[in-house]
Protein backbone atom coordinates (compact mmCIF):
# COMPACT_ATOMS: atom_id res chain seq x y z
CA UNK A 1 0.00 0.00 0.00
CA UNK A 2 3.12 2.57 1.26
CA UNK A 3 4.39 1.67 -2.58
CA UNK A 4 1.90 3.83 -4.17
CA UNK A 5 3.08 6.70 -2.32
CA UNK A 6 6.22 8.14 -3.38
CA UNK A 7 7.97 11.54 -2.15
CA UNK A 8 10.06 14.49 -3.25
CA UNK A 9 11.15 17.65 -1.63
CA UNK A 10 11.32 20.96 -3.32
CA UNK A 11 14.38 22.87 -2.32
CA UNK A 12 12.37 26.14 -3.68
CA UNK A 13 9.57 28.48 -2.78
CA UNK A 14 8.83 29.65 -6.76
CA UNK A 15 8.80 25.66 -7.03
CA UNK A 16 5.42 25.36 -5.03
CA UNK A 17 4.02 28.21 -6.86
CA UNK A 18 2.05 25.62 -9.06
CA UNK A 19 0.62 24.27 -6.23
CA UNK A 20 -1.79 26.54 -4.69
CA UNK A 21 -4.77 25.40 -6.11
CA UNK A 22 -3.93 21.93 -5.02
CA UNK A 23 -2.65 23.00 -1.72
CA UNK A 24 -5.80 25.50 -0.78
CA UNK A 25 -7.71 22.53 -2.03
CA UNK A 26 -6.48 19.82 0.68
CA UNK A 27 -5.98 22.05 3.26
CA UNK A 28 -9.93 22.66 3.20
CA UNK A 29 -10.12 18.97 2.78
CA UNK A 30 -7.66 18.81 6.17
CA UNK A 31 -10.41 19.82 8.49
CA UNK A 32 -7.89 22.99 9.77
CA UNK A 33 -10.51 25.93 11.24
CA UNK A 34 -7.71 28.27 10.67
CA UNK A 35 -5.77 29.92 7.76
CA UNK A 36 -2.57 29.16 9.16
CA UNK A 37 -1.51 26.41 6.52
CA UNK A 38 -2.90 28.32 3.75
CA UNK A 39 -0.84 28.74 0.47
CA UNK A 40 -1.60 32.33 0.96
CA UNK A 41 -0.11 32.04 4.58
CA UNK A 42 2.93 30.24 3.82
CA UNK A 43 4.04 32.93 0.35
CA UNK A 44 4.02 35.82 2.97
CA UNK A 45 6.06 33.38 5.67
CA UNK A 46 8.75 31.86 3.25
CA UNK A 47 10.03 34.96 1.68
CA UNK A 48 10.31 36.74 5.13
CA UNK A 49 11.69 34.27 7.65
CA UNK A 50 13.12 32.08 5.45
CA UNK A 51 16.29 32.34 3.25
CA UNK A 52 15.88 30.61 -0.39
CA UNK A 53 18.69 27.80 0.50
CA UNK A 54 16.61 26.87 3.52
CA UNK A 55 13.70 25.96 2.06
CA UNK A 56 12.57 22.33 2.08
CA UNK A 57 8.97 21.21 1.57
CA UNK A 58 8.07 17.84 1.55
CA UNK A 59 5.40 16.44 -1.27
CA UNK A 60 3.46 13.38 -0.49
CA UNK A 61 1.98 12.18 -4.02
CA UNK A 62 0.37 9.23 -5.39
CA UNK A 63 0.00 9.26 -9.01
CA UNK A 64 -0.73 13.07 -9.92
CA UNK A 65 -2.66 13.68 -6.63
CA UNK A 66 -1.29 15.56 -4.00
CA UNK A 67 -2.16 13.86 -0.72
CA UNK A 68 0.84 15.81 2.06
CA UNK A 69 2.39 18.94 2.39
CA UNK A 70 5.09 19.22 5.41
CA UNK A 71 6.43 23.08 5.06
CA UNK A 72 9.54 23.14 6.24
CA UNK A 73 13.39 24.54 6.36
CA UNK A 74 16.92 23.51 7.21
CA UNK A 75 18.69 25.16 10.33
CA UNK A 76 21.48 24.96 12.16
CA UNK A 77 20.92 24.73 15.84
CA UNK A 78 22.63 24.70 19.08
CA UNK A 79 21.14 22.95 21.23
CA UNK A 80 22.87 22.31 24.51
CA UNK A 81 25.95 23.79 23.04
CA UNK A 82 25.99 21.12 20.73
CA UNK A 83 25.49 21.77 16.80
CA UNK A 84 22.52 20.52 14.71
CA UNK A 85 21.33 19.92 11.60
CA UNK A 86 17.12 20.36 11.87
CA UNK A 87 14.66 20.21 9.49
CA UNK A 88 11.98 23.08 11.08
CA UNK A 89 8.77 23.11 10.23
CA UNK A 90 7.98 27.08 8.36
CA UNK A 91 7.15 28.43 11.02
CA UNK A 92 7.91 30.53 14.55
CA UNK A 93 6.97 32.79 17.12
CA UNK A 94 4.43 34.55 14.60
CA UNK A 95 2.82 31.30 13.31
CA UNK A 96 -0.04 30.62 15.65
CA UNK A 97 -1.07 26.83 14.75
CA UNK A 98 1.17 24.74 12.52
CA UNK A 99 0.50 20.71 11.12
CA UNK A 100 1.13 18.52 8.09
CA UNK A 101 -1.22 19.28 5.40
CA UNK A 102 -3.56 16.53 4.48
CA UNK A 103 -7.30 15.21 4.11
CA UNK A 104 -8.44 14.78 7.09
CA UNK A 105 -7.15 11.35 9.42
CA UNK A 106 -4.77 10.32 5.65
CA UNK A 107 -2.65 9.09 8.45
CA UNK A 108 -0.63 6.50 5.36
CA UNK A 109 0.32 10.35 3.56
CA UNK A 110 1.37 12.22 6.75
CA UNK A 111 3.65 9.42 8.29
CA UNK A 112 5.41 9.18 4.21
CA UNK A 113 6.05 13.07 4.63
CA UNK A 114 7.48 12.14 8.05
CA UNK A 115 9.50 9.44 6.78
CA UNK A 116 10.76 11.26 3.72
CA UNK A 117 12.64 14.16 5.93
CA UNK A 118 15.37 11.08 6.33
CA UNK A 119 14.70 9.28 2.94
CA UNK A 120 15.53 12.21 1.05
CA UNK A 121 17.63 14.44 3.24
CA UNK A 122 19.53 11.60 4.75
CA UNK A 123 20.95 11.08 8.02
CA UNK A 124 22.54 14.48 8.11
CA UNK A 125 19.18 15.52 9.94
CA UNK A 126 19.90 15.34 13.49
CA UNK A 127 16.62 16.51 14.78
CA UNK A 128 13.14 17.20 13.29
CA UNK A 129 11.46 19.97 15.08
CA UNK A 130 7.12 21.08 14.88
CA UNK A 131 5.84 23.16 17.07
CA UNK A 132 2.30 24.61 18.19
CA UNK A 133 0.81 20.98 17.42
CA UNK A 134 -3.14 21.08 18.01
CA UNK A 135 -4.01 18.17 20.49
CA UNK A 136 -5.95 15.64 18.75
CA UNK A 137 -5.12 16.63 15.01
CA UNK A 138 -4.06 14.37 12.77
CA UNK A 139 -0.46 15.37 12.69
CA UNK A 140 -0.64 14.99 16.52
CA UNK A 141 -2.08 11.37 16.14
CA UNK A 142 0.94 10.17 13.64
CA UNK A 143 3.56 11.80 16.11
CA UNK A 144 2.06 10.29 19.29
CA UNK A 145 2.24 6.75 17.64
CA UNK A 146 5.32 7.02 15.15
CA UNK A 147 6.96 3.55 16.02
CA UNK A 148 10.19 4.05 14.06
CA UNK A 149 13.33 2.22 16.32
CA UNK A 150 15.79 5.00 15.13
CA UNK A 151 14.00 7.86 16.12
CA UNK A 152 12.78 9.48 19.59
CA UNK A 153 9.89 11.52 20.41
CA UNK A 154 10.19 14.40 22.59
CA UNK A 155 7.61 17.17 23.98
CA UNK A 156 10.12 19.72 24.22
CA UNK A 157 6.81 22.31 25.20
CA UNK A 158 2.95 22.03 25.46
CA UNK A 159 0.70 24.71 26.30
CA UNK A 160 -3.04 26.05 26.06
CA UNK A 161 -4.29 28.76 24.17
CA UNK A 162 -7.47 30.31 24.78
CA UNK A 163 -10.56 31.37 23.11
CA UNK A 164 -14.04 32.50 23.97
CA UNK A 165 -17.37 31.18 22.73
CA UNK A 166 -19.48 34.67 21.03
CA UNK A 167 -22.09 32.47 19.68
CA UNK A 168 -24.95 33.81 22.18
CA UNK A 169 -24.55 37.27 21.59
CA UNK A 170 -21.59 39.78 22.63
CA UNK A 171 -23.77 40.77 25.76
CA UNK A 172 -24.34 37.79 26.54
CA UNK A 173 -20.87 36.78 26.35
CA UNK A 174 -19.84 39.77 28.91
CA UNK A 175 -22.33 39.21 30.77
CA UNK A 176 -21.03 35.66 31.63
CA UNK A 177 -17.40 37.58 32.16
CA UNK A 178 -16.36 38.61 35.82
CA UNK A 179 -17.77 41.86 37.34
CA UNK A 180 -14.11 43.56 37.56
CA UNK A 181 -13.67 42.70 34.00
CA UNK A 182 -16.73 44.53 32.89
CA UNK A 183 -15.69 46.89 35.18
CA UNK A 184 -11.89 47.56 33.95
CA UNK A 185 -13.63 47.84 30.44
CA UNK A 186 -15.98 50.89 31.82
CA UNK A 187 -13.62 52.49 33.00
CA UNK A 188 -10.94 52.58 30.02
CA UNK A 189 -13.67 54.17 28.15
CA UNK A 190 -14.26 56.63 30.71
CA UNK A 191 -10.95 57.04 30.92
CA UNK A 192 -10.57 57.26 27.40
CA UNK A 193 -13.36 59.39 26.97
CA UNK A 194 -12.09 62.36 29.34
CA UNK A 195 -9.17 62.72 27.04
CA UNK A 196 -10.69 63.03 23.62
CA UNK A 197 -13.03 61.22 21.46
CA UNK A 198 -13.06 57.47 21.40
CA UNK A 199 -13.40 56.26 17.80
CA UNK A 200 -12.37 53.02 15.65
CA UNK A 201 -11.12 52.49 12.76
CA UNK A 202 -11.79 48.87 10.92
CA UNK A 203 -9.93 48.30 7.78
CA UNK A 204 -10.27 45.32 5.26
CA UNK A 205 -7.06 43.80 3.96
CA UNK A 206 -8.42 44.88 0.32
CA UNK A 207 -7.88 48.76 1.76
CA UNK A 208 -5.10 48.67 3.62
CA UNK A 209 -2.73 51.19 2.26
CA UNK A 210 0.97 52.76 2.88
CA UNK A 211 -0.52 55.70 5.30
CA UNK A 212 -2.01 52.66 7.20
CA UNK A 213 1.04 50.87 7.17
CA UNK A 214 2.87 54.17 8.30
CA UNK A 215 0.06 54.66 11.65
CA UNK A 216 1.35 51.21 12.47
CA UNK A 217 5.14 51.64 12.79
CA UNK A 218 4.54 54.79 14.44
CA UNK A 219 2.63 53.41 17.13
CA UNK A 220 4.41 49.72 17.25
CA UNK A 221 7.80 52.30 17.62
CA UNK A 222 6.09 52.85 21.45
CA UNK A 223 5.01 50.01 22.32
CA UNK A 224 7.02 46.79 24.63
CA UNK A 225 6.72 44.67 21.71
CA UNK A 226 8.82 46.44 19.66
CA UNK A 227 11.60 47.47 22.43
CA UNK A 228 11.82 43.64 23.29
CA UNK A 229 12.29 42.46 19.83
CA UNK A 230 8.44 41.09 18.49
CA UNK A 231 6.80 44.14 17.63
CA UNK A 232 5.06 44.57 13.89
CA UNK A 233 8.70 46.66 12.71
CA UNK A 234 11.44 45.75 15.55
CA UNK A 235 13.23 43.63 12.60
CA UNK A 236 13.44 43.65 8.97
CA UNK A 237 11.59 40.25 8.72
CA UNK A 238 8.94 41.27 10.90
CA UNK A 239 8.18 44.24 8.76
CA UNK A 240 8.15 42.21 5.84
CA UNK A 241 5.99 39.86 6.91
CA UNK A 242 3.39 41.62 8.28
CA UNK A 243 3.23 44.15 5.53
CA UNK A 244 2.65 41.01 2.82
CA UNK A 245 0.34 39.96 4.97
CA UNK A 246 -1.89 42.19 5.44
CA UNK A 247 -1.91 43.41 2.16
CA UNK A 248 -1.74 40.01 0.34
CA UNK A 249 -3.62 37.38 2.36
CA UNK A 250 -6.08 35.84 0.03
CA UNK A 251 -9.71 34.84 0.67
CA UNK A 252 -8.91 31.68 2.33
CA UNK A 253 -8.27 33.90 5.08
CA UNK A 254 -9.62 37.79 5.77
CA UNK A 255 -7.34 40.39 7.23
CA UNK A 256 -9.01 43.38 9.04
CA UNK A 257 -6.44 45.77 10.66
CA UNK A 258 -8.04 48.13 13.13
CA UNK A 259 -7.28 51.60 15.35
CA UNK A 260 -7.91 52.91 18.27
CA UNK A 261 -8.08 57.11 18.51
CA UNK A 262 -8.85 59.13 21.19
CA UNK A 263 -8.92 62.11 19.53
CA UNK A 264 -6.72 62.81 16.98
CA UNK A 265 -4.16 60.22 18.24
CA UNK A 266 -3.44 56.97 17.01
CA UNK A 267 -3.70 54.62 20.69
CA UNK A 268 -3.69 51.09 19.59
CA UNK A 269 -4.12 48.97 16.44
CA UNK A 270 -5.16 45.44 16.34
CA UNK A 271 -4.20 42.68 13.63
CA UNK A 272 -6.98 39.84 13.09
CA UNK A 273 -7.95 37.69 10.72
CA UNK A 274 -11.43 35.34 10.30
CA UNK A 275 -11.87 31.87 8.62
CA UNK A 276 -15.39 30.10 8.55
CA UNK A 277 -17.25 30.93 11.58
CA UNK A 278 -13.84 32.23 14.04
CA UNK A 279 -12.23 34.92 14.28
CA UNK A 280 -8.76 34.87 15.56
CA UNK A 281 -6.59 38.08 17.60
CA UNK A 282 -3.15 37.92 15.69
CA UNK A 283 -0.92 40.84 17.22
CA UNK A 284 -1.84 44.41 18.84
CA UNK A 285 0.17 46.99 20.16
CA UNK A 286 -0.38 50.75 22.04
CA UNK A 287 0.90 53.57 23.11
CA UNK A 288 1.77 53.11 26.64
CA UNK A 289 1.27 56.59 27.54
CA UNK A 290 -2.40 55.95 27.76
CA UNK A 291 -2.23 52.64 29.76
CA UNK A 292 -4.37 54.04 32.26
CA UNK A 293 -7.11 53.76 29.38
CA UNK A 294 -6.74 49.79 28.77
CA UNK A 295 -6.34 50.20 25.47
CA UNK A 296 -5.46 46.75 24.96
CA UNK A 297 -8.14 45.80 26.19
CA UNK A 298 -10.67 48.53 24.32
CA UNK A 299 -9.70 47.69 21.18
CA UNK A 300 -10.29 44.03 21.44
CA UNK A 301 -13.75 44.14 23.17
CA UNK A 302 -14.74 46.76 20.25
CA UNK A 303 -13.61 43.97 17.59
CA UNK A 304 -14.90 41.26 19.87
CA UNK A 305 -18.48 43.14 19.72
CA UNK A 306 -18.07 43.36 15.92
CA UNK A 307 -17.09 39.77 15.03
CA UNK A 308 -20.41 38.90 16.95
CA UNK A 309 -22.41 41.15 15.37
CA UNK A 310 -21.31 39.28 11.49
CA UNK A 311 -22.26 36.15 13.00
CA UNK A 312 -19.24 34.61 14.43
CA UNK A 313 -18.79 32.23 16.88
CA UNK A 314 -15.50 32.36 18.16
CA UNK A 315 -12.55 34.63 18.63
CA UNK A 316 -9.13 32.95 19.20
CA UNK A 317 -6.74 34.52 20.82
CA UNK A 318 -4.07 32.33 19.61
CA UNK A 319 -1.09 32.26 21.44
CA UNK A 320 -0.38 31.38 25.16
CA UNK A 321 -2.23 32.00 28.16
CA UNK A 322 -0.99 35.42 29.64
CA UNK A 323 -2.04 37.57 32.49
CA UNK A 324 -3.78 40.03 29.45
CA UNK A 325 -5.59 36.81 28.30
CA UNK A 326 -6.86 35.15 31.60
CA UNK A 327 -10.68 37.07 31.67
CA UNK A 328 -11.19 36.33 28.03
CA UNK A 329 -11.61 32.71 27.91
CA UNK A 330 -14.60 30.32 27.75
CA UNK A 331 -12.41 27.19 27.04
CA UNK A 332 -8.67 26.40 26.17
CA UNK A 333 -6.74 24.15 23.56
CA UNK A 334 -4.03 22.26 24.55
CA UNK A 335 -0.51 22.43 21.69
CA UNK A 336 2.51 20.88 21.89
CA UNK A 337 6.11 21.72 20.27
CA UNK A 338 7.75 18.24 19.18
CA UNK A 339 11.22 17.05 18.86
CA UNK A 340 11.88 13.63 16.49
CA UNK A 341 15.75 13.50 17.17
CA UNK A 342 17.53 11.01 14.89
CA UNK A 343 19.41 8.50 17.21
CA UNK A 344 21.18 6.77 14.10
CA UNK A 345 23.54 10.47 14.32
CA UNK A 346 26.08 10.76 17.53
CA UNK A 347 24.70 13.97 17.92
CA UNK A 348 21.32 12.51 18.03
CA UNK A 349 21.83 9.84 20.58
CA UNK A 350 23.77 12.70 22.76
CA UNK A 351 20.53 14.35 23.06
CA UNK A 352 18.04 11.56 23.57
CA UNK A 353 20.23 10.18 26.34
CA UNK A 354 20.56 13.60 27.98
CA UNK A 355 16.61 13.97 27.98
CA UNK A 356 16.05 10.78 29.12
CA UNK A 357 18.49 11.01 32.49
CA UNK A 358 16.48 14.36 33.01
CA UNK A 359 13.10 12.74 32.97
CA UNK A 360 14.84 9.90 35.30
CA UNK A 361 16.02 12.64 37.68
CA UNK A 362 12.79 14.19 37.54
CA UNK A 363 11.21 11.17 38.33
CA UNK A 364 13.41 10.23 41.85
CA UNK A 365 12.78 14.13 42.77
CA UNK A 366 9.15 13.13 42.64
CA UNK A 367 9.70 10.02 44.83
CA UNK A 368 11.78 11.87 47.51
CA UNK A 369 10.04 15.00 47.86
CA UNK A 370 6.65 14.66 45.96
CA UNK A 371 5.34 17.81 47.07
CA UNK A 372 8.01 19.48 44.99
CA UNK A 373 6.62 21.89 42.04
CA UNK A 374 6.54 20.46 38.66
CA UNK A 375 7.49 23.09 37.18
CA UNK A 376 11.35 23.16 38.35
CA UNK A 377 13.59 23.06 35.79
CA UNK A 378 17.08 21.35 35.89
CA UNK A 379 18.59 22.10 32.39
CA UNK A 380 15.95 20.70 29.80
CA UNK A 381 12.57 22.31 30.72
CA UNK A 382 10.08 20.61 32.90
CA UNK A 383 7.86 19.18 30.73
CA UNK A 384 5.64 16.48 29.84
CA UNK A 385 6.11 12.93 28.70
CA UNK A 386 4.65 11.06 26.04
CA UNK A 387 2.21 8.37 27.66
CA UNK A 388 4.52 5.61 26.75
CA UNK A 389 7.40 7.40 29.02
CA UNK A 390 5.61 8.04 31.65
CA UNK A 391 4.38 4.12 32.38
């Protein structure tokens, strides 16, 4: 059955420029309620985080059909300070949800683009790294039970992100909220209010023009985001990739950039983007000299409002769970960052034996002192095993 399958890896981004029908095509077929694996997503990604030599994307085909996409790149990584040779999935700290791009539960097609990373690329690949890995998608099915004797399985991270349910209604959404969050958002707008008039300012991707795109690097200039390195502008690539994006993204997935004013001042801006029936909170930024207004927190209830009144259901605020994020949720998601380290390489078996005495040590800290906090951390992070491991 594997036979019919066969693989090839295109060492190009113009090479998968043929593709995006077919890839649009199965990543509706995937099941994904998110544009994050779109074609559209990926041309805005590859040609600002990634350099040309690095690209390598894995095909799964059987005849003419395409049946697997795995986006990915080649990096060299220390890790430990020893040197590796990864393949990466396309993606980072600005890619919210990531996965190998299939029909839905074609688990034969996503373990061949697994398999392929070392058929093709050979055993020069030290480690294979995905990260932001929905629990219970496919791709997370196919890691959790990859039974390959040369290869180890790591959760180097897992975490929730949160989202709230806007099906009801916005009001009746706050009015399942806490009392000092409706409160907090009263009183930014009063705040707000006493200083100038509070207006917004939606704009559709299909509008957004260089006067926009000059608001936003004057306000991301201010704001923490861009003095600590993740802002819309702080870097080249950053720039890049937000100005494709919001100019380019197709209809697989709408853009809306919107403002905050208080008077004539540009507060806040907020990046979003909807697919089907969700809405999801991408990046936003303000000035801090009008924290006292929670302009965070204004600008995202105003778009919150709006996404209910077209219908939505959900808004996703992608991401981790962060102090800013904790009154917002109705449920969570649980993601996990993998690491598939190639024990057939020295370097490979280095790691994988270094992980594994952690998890032993972590284990005889729990049998002496069992009241100890699980989240210590003694070199590797403290994090959780597969289910095999832990038995």
């Amino acid at each position: 059955m594997v036979n019919r399958l066969r693989t090839e890896v295109l060492r190009s981004w113009e090479g998968a420029a043929n593709l995006r029908t077919e890839w649009n095509q199965l990543q509706e077929a995937s099941g994904c309620e998110h544009p994050f694996t779109t074609y559209e997503w990926f041309d805005c990604w590859y040609s600002a985080y990634c350099k040309p030599e690095d690209v390598a994307i894995v095909l799964v085909k059987e005849g003419d059909t395409l049946r697997a996409i795995l986006p990915g790149m080649l990096i060299y990584q220390i890790i430990k300070g020893i040197p590796f040779n990864v393949f990466s999935y396309a993606g980072n700290g600005h890619s919210p949800r990531c996965g190998i791009i299939s029909k839905k539960e074609d688990t034969e097609a996503n373990k061949a683009s697994l398999v392929a990373i070392w058929d093709h690329l050979g055993v020069k690949i030290n480690l294979v790294t995905l990260m932001s890995i929905d629990a219970g998608s496919p791709t997370q099915f196919i890691l959790d039970n990859l039974e390959l004797p040369h290869l180890f399985l790591h959760i180097e991270h897992s975490f929730e992100s949160p989202a709230f349910d806007i099906s009801r209604g916005w009001g009746n959404y706050l009015g399942s909220r806490s009392k000092k969050f409706r409160q907090r958002i009263r009183q930014g707008r009063n705040r707000a209010e006493r200083l100038g008039r509070l207006t917004y300012n939606i704009i559709p991707n299909d509008s957004v023009s260089e006067q926009d795109i000059e608001r936003l690097k004057i306000i991301d200039s201010k704001t923490w985001q861009h003095r600590e390195g993740s802002g819309l502008f702080s870097t080249i690539e950053n720039g890049k990739f937000y100005k494709e994006l919001l100019k380019t993204f197709g209809k697989h997935g709408q853009m809306i950039l919107c403002f905050l004013k208080i008077g004539d001042s540009d507060v806040a801006y907020e990046i979003a983007t909807s697919f089907g029936s969700k809405a999801f909170f991408l990046k936003y930024g303000y000035d801090p000299e009008f924290n006292k207004c929670s302009p965070g927190l204004l600008i995202q209830s105003y778009l919150a409002e709006h996404f209910s009144s077209l219908g939505f259901h959900e808004v996703d605020l992608v991401g981790e769970m962060s102090e800013e994020k904790e009154h917002w949720p109705t449920h969570k998601r649980e993601h996990k960052n993998y690491w598939i380290i190639n024990k057939r390489s020295l370097r490979g078996r280095i790691l994988s034996e270094e992980i594994r005495s952690y998890r032993l040590l972590k284990k005889l800290i729990r049998m002496i002192k069992p009241d100890k906090p699980k989240n210590k951390r003694i070199g590797f992070q403290a994090l959780p095993e597969t289910e095999e491991e832990r038995d």
